[in-house]
N, C-alpha and C. Protein backbone atom coordinates (compact mmCIF):
# COMPACT_ATOMS: atom_id res chain seq x y z
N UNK A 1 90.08 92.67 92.54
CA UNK A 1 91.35 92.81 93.24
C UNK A 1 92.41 93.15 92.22
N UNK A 2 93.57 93.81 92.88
CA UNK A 2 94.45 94.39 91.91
C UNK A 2 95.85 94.58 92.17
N UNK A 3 96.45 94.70 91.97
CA UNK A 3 97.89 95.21 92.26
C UNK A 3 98.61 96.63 91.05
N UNK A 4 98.80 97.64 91.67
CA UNK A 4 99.01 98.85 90.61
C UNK A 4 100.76 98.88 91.13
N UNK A 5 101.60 98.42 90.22
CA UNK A 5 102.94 99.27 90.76
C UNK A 5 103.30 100.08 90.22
N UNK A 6 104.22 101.64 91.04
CA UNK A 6 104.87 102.51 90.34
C UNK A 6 106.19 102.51 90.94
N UNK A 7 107.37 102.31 89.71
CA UNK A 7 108.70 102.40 90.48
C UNK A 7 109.12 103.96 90.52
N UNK A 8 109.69 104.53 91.91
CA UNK A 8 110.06 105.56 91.23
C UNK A 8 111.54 106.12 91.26
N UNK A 9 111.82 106.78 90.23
CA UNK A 9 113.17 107.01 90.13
C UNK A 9 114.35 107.45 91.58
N UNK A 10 113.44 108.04 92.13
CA UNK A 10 114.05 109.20 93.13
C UNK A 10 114.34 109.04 94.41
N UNK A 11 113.81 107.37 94.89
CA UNK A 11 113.98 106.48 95.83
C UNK A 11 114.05 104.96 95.64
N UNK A 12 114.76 104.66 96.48
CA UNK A 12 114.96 102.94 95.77
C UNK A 12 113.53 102.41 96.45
N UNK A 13 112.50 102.62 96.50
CA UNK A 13 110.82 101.77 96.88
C UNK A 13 110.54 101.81 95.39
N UNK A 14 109.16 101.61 95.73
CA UNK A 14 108.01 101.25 94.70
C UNK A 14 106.77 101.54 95.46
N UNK A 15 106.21 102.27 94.29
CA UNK A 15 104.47 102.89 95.36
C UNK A 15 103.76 101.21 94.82
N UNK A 16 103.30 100.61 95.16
CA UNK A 16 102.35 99.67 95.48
C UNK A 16 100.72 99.81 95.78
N UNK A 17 99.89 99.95 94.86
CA UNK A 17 98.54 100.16 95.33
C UNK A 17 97.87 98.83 95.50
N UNK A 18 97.33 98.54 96.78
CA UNK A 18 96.34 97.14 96.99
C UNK A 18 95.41 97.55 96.88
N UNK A 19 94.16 97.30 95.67
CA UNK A 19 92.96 97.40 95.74
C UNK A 19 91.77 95.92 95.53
N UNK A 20 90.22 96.16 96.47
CA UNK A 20 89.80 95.18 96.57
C UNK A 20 88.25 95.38 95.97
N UNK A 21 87.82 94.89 95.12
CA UNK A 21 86.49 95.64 94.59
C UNK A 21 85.77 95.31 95.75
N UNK A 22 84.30 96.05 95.36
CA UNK A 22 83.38 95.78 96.69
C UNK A 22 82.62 94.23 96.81
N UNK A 23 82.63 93.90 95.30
CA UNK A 23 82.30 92.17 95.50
C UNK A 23 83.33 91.86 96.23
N UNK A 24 84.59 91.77 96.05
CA UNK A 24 85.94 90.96 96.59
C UNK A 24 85.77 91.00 98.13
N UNK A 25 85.09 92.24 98.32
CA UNK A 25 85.45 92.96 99.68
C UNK A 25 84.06 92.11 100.81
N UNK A 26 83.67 91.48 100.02
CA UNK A 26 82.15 90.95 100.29
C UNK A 26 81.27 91.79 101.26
N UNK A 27 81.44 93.30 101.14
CA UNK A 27 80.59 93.97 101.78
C UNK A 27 80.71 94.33 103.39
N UNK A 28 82.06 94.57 103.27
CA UNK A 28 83.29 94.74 104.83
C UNK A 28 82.62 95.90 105.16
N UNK A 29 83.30 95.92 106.50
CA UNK A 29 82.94 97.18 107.07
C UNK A 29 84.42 97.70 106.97
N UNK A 30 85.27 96.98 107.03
CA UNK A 30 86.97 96.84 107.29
C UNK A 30 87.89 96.28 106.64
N UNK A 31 89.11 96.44 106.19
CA UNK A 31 89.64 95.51 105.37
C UNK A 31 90.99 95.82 105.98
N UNK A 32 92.11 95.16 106.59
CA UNK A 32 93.28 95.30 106.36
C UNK A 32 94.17 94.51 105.79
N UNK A 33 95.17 95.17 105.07
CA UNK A 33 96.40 94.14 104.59
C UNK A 33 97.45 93.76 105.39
N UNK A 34 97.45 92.72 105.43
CA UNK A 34 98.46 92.33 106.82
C UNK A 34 99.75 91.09 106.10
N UNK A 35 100.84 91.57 106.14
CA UNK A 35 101.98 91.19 105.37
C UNK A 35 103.12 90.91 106.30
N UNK A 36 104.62 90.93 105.47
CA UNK A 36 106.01 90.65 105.91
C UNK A 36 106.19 92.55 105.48
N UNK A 37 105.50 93.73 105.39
CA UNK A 37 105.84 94.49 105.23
C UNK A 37 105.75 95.33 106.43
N UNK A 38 104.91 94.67 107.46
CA UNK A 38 104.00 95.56 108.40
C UNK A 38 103.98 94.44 109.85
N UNK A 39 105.04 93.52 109.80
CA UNK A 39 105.85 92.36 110.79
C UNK A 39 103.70 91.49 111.23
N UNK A 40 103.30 91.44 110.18
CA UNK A 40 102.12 90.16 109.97
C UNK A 40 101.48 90.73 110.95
N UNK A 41 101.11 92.63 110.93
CA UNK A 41 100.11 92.67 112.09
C UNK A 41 99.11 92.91 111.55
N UNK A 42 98.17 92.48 112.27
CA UNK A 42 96.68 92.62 111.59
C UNK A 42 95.93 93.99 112.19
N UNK A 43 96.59 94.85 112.35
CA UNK A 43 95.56 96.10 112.89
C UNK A 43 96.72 97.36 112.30
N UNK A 44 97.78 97.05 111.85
CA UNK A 44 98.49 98.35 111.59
C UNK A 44 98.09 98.54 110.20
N UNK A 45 97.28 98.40 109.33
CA UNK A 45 97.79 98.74 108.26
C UNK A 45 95.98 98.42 107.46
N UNK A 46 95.79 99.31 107.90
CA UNK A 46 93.98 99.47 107.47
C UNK A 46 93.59 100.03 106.19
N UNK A 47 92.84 99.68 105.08
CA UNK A 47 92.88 100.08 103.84
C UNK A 47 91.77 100.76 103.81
N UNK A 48 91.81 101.69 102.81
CA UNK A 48 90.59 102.79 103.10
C UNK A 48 89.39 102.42 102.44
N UNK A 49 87.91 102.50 103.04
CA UNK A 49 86.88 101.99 102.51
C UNK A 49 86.50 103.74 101.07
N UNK A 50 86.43 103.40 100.18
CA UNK A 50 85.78 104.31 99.11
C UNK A 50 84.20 104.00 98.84
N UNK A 51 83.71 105.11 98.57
CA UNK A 51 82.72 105.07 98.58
C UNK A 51 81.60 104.42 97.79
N UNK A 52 82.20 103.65 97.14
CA UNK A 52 81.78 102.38 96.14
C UNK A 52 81.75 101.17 96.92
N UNK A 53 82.14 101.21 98.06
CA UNK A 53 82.41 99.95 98.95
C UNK A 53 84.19 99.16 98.44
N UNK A 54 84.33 99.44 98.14
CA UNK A 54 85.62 99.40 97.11
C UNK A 54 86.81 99.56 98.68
N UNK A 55 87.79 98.61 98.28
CA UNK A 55 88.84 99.24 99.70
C UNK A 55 90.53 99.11 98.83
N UNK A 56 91.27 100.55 99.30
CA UNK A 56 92.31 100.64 98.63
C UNK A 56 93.44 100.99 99.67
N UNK A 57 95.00 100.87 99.62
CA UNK A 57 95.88 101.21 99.48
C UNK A 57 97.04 101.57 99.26
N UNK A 58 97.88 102.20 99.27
CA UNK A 58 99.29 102.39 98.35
C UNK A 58 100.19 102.66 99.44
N UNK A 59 101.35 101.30 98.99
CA UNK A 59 102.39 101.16 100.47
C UNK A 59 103.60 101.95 99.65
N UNK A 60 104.69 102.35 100.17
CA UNK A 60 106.20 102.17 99.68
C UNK A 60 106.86 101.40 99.52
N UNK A 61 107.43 99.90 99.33
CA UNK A 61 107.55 99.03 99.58
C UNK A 61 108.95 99.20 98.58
N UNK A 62 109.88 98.55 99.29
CA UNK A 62 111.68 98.22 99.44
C UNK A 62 111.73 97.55 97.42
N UNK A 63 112.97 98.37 96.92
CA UNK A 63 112.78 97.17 95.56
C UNK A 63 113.74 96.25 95.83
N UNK A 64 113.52 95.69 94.89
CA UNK A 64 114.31 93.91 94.98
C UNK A 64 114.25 92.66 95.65
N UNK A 65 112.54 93.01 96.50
CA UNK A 65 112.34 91.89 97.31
C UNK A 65 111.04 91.21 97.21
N UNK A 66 110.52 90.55 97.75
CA UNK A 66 109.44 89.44 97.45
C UNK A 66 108.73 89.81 98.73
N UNK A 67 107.19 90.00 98.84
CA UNK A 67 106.59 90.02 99.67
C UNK A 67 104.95 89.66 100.02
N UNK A 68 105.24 89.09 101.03
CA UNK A 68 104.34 88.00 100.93
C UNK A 68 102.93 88.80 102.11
N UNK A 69 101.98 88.72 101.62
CA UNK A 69 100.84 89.41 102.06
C UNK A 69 99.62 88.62 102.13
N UNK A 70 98.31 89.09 102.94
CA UNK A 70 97.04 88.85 102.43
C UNK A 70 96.25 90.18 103.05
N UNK A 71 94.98 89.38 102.84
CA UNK A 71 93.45 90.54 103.25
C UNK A 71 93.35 89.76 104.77
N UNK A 72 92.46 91.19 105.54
CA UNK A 72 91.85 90.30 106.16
C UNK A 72 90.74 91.21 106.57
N UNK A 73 89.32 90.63 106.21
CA UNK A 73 88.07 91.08 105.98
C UNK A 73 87.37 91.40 107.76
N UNK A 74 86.93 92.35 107.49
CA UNK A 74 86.28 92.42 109.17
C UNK A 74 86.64 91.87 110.29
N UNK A 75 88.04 91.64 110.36
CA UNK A 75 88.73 90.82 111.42
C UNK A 75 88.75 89.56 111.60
N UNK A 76 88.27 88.90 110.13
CA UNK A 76 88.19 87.29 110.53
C UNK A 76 87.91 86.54 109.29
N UNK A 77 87.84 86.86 108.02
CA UNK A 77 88.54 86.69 107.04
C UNK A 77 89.55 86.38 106.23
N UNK A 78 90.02 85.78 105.91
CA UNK A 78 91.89 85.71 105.39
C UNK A 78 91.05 85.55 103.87
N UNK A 79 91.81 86.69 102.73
CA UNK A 79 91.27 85.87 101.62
C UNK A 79 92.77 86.69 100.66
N UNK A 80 93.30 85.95 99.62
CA UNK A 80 94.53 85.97 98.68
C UNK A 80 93.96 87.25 97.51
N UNK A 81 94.79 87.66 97.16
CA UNK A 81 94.89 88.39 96.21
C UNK A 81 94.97 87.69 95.06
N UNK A 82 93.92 87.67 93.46
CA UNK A 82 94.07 86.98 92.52
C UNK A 82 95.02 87.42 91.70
N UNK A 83 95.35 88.82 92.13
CA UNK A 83 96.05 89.65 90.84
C UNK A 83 97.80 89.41 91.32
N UNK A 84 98.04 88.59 92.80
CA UNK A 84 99.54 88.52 92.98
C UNK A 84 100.32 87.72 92.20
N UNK A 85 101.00 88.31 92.42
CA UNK A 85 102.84 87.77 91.23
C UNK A 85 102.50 86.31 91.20
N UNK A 86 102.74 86.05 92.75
CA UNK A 86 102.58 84.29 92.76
C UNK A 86 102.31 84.15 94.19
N UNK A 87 102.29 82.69 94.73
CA UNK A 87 102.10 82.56 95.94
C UNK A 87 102.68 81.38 96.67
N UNK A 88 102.78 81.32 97.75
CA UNK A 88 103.79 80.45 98.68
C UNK A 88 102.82 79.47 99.59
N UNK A 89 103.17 78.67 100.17
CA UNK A 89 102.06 77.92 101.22
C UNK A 89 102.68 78.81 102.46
N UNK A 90 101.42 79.44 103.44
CA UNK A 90 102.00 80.01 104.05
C UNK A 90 102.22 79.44 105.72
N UNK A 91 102.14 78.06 105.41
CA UNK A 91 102.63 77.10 106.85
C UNK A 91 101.07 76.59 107.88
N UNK A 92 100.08 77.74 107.17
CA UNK A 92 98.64 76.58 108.04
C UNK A 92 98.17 76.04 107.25
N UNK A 93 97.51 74.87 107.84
CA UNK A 93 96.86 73.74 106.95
C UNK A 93 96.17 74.11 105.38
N UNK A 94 96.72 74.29 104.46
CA UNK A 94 96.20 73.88 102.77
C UNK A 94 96.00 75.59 102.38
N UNK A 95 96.71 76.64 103.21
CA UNK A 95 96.52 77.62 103.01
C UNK A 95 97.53 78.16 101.91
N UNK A 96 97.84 79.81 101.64
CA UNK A 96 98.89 80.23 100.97
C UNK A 96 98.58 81.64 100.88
N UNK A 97 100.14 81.82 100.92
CA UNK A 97 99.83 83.73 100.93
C UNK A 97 100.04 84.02 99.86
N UNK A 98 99.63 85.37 99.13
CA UNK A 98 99.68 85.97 98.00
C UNK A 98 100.87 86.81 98.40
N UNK A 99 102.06 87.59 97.25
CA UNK A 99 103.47 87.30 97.40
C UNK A 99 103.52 88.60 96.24
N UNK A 100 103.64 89.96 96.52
CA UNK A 100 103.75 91.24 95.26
C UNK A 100 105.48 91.07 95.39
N UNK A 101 105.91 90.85 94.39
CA UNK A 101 107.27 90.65 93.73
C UNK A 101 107.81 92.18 93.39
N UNK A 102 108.56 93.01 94.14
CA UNK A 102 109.20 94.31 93.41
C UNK A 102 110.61 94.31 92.93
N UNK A 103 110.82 94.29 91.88
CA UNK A 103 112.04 94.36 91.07
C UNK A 103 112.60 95.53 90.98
N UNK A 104 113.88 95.55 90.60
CA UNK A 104 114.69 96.59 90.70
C UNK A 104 114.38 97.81 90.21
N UNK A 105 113.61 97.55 89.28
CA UNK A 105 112.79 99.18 88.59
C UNK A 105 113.81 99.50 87.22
C-alpha cells in the first residue's frame, strides 16, 4: 500500500495516487476507496485492477485539508492504509480511518 502525492503548481489540488499491492489487495476482484472525498460512498469511486492484481488510483484532492479515507475489498472488507499520514477513530467499535493530509504545496 502506498500513497504517491503530486502538488501541482497550476491548480490549488494535489494529484493523490492510492495504490494497493496484490497481497494487500488479498486477491479482490474489486477494490474501492471510499472517503470524506467522495461523501463515504462505497460504489463511486472504484480503483483500477492492473494486471499484477495490484489496484490503483489518482484523485485531485483540495490542498490544505485532511482527509480521511479507507479500502473496501470486494464489497465487504474495510481495511486502512499503512502508508497514511495518520489516523482518527472513525466512530465504530475499536475501528479507525486512515487520513492523507494535503498541505499547501
Amino acid at each position: 500500500m502506498s500513497l504517491k502525492k503530486q502538488y501541482l503548481k497550476s491548480k490549488p489540488v494535489c494529484k493523490v495516487t492510492f495504490k494497493l499491492t496484490k497481497e494487500d489487495a488479498l486477491g479482490a476482484k474489486n477494490v474501492n476507496i471510499v472517503g470524506e472525498f467522495n461523501n463515504w460512498s462505497t460504489k463511486e469511486t472504484p480503483m483500477t485492477r492492473q494486471k499484477n492484481g495490484a489496484f490503483s488510483l489518482t484523485l485531485e484532492l483540495e490542498k490544505n485539508r485532511d482527509y480521511q479515507f479507507r479500502y473496501l475489498i470486494d464489497d465487504q472488507l474495510w481495511v486502512n492504509d499503512p502508508a497514511a499520514d495518520k489516523y482518527v477513530p472513525s466512530g465504530y467499535a475499536g475501528s479507525d480511518n486512515s487520513v492523507v493530509v494535503i498541505k499547501k504545496g
